[in-house]
N, C-alpha and C. Protein backbone atom coordinates (compact mmCIF):
# COMPACT_ATOMS: atom_id res chain seq x y z
N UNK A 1 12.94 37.13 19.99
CA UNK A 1 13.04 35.67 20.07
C UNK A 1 11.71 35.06 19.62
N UNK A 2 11.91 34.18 18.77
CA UNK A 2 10.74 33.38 18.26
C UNK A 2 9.81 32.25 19.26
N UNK A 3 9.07 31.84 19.37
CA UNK A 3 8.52 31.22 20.04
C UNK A 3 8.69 29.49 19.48
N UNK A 4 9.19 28.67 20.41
CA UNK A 4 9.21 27.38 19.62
C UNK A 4 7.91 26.47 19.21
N UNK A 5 8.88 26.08 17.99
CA UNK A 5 7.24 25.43 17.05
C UNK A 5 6.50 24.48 18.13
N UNK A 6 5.48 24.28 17.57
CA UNK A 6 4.35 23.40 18.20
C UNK A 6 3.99 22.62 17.19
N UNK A 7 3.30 21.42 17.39
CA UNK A 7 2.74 20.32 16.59
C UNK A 7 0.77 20.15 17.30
N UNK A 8 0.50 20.16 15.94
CA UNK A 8 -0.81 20.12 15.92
C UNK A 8 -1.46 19.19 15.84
N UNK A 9 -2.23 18.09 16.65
CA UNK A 9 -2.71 16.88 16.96
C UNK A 9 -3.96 16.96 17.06
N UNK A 10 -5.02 16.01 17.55
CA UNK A 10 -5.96 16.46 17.53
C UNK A 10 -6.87 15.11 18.98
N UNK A 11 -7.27 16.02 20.01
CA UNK A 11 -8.00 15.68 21.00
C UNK A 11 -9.41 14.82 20.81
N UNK A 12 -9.68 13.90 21.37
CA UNK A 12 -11.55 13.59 21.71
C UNK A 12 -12.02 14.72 22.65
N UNK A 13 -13.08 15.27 22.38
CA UNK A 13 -14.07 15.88 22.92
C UNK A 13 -14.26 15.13 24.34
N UNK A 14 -14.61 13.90 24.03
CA UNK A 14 -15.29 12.78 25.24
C UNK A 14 -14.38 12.45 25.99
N UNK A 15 -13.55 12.20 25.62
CA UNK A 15 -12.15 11.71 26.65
C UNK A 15 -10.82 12.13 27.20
N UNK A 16 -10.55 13.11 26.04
CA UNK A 16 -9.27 13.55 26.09
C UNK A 16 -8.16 13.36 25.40
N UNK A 17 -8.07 11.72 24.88
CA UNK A 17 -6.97 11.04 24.30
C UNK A 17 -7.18 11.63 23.12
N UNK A 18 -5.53 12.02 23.06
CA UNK A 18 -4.73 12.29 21.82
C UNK A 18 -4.57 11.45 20.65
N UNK A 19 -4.48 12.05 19.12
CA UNK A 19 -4.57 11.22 18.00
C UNK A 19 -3.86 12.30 16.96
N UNK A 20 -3.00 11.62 16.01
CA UNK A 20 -1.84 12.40 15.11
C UNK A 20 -2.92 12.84 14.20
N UNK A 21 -3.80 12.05 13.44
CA UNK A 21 -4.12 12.40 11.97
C UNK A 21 -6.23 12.38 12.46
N UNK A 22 -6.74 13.65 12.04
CA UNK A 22 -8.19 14.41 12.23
C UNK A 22 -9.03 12.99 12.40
N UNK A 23 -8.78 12.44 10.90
CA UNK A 23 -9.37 11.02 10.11
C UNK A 23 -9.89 10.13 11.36
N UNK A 24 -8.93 10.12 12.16
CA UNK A 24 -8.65 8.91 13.02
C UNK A 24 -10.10 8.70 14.00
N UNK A 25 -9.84 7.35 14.26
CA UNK A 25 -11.05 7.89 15.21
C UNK A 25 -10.66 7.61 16.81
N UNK A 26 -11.16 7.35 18.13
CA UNK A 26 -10.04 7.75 19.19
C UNK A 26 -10.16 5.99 19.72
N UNK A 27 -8.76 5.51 20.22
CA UNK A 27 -8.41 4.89 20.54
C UNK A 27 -9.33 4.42 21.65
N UNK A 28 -9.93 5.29 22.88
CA UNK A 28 -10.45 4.72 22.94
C UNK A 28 -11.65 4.20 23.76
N UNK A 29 -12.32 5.66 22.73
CA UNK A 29 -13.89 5.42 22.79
C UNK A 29 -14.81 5.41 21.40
N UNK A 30 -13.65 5.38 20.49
CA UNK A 30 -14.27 5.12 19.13
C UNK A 30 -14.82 6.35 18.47
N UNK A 31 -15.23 7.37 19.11
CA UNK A 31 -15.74 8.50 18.67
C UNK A 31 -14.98 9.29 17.47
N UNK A 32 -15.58 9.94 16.74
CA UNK A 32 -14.36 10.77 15.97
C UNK A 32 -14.89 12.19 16.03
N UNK A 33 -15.41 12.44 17.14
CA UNK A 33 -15.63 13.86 17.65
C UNK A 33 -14.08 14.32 17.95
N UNK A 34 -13.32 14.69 17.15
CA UNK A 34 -11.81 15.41 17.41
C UNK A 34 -12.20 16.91 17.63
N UNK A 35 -10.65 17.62 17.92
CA UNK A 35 -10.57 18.76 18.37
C UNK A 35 -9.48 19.19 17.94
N UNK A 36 -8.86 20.12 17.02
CA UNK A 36 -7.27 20.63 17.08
C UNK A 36 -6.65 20.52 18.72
N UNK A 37 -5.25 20.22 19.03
CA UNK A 37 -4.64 20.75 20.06
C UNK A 37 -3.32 20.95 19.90
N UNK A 38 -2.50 21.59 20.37
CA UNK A 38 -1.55 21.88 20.46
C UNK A 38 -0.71 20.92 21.40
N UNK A 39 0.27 20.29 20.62
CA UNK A 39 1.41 19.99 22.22
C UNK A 39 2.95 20.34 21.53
N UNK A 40 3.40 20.35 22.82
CA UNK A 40 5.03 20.74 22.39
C UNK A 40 6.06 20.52 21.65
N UNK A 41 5.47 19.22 21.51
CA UNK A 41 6.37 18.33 20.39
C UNK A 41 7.54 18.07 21.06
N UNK A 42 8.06 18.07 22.37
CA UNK A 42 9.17 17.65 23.14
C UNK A 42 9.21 16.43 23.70
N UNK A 43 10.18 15.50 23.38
CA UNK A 43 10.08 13.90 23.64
C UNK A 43 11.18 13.22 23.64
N UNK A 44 11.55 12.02 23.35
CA UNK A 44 12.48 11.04 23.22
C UNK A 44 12.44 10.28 21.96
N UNK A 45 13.49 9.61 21.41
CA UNK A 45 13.13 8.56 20.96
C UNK A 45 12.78 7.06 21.43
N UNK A 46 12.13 6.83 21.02
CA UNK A 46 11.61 5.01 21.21
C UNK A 46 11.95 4.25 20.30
N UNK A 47 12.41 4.56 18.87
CA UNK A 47 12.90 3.81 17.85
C UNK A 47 13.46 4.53 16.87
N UNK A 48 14.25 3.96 16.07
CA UNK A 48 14.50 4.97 14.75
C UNK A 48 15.27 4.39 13.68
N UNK A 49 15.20 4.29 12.69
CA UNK A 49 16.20 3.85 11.04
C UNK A 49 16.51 4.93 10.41
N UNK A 50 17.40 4.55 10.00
CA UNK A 50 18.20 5.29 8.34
C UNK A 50 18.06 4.48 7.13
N UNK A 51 17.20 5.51 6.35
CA UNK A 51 16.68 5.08 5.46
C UNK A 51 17.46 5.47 4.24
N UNK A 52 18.03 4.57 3.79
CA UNK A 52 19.48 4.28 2.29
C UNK A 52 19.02 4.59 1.12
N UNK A 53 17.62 3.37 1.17
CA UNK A 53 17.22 3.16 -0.68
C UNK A 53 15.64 3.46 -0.09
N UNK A 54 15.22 5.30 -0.26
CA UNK A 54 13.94 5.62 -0.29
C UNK A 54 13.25 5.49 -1.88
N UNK A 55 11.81 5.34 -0.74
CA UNK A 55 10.96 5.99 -2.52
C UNK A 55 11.69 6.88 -3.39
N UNK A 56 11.30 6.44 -4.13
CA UNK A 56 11.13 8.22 -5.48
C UNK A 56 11.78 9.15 -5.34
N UNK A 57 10.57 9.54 -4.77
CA UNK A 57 10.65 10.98 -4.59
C UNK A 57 11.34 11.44 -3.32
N UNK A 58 11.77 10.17 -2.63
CA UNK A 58 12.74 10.98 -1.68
C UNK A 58 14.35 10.56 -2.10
N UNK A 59 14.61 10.30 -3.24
CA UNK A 59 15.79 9.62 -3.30
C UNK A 59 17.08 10.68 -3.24
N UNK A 60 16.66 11.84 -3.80
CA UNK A 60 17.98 12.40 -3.58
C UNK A 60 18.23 13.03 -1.56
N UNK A 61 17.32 12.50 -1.26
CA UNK A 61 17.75 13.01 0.36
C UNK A 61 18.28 11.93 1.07
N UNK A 62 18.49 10.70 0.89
CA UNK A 62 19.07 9.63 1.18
C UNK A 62 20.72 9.93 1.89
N UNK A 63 21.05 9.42 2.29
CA UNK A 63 20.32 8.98 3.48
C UNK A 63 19.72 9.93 4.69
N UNK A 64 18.53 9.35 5.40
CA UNK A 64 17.84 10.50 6.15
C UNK A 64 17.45 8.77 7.45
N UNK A 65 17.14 10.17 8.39
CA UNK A 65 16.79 9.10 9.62
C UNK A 65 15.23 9.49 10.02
N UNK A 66 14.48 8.47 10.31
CA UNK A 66 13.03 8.30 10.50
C UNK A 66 13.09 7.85 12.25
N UNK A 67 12.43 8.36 13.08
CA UNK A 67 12.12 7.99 14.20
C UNK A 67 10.73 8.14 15.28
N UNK A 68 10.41 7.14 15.64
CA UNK A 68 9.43 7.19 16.25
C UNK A 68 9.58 8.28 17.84
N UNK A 69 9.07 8.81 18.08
CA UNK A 69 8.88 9.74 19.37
C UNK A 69 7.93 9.74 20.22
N UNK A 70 8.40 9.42 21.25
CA UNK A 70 7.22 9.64 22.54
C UNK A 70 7.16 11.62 22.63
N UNK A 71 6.14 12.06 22.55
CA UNK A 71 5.74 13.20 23.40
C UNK A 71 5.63 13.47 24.80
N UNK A 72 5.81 14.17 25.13
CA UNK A 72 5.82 14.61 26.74
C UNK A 72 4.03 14.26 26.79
N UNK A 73 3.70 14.35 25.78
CA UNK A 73 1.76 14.32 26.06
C UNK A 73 1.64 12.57 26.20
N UNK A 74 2.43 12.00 25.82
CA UNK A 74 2.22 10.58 25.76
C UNK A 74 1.71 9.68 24.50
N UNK A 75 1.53 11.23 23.31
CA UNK A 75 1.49 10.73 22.07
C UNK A 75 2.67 10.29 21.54
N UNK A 76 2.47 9.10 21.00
CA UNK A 76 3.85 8.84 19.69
C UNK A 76 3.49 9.16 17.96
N UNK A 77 4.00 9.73 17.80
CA UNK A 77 4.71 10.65 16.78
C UNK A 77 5.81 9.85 16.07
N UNK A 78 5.58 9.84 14.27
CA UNK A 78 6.56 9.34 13.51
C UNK A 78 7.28 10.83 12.97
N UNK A 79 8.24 10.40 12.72
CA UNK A 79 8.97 11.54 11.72
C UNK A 79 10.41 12.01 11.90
N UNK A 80 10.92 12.55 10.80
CA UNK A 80 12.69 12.86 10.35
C UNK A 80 13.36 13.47 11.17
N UNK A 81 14.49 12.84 11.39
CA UNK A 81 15.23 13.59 12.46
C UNK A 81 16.59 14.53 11.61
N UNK A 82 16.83 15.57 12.07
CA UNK A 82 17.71 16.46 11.41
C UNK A 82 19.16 15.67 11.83
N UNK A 83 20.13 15.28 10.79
CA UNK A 83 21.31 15.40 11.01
C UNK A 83 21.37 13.62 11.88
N UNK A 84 22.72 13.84 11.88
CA UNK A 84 23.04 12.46 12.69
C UNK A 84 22.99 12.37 14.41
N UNK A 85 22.87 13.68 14.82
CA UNK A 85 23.14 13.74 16.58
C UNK A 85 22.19 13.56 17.06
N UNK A 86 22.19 12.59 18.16
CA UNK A 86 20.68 12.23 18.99
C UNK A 86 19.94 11.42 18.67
N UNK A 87 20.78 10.36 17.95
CA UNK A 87 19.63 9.14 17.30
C UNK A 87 19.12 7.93 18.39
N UNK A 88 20.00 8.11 19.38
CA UNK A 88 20.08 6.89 20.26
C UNK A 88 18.56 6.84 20.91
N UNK A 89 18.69 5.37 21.34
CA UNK A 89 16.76 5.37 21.96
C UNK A 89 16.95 6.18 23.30
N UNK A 90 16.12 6.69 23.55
CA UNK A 90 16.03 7.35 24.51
C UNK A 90 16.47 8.89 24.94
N UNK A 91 17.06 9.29 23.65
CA UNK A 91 17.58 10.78 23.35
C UNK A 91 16.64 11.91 23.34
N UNK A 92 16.86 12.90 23.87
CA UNK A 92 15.80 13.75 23.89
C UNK A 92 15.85 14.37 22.34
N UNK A 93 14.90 14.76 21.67
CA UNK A 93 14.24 15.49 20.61
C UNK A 93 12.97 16.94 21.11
N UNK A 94 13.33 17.78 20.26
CA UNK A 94 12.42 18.71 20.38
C UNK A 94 11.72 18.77 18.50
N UNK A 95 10.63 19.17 18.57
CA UNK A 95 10.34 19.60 16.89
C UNK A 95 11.06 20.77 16.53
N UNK A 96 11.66 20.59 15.26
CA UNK A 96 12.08 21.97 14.79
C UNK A 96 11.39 22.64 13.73
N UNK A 97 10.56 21.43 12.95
CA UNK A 97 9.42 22.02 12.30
C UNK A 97 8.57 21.11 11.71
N UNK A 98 7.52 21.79 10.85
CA UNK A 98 6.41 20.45 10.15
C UNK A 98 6.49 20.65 8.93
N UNK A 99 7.05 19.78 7.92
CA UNK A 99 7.45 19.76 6.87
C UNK A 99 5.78 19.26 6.35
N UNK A 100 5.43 20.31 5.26
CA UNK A 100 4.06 19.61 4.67
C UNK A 100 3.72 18.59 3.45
N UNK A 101 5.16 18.00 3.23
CA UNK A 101 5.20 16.72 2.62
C UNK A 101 5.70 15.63 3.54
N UNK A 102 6.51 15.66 4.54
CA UNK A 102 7.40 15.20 5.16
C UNK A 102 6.61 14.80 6.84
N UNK A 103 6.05 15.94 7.45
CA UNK A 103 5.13 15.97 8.43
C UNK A 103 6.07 16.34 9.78
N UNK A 104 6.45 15.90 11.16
CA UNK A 104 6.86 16.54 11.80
C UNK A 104 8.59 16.09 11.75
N UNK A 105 9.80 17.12 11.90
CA UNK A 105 10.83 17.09 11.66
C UNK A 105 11.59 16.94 12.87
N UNK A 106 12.15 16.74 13.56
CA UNK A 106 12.54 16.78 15.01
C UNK A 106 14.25 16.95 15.13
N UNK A 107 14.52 17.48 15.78
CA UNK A 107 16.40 17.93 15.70
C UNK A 107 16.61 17.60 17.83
N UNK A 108 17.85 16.60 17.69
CA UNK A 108 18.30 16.41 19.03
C UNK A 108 18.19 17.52 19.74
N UNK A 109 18.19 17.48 20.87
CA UNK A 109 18.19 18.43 22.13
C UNK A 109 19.60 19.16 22.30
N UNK A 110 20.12 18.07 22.12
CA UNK A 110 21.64 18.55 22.52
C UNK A 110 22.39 19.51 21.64
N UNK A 111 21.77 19.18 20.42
CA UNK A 111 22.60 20.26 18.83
C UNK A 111 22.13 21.51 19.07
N UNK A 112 21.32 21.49 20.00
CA UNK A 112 20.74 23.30 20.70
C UNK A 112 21.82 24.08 21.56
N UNK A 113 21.69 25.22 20.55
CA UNK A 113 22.54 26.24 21.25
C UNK A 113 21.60 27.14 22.09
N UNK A 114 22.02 27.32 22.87
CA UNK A 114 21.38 28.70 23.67
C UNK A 114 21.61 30.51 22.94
């Protein structure tokens, strides 16, 4: 059995608070002393669209759904949700992977088989 994916974020040294992208600097103590961390990537949704008429380069994947995610860490997290099941606000999501054009991918809870 594989171990489920993880999403890679990145910590303040000084405080603790969590931040998606290295660049950033921390919400909020301003520092940009970051840290890799790991969190589970297990959450909800808080928002989400289906996106019809994408860019470019995403046009032949149309339509696809984009949703914002709370983390169990209390980070929110943008990114694609697999398939149509579990779009509703408040649906649980787990990551199913990190697409390195795309960034984190997330598939309902419920479309999980045991």
């Amino acid at each position: 059995m594989t171990s489920p994916p993880r999403l890679t974020v990145y910590r303040c040294r000084r405080d603790g608070q969590l931040v998606m992208v290295r660049g950033d600097a921390c919400p909020t103590c301003s520092r940009s002393d970051l840290e890799p961390h790991e969190v589970s990537g297990e959450g909800f949704i808080v928002v989400w669209t289906t996106i019809h008429i994408p860019p470019t380069r995403y046009a032949n994947e149309a339509p696809y759904t984009v949703v914002l995610v709370e983390l169990e860490d209390g980070l929110r997290v943008m990114g694609r949700l697999l398939g149509d099941a579990g779009r509703g606000l408040g649906s649980q999501v787990r990551l199913d992977h990190v697409d390195p054009e795309r960034g984190p991918v997330f598939e309902a809870v419920d479309s999980f088989t045991a």
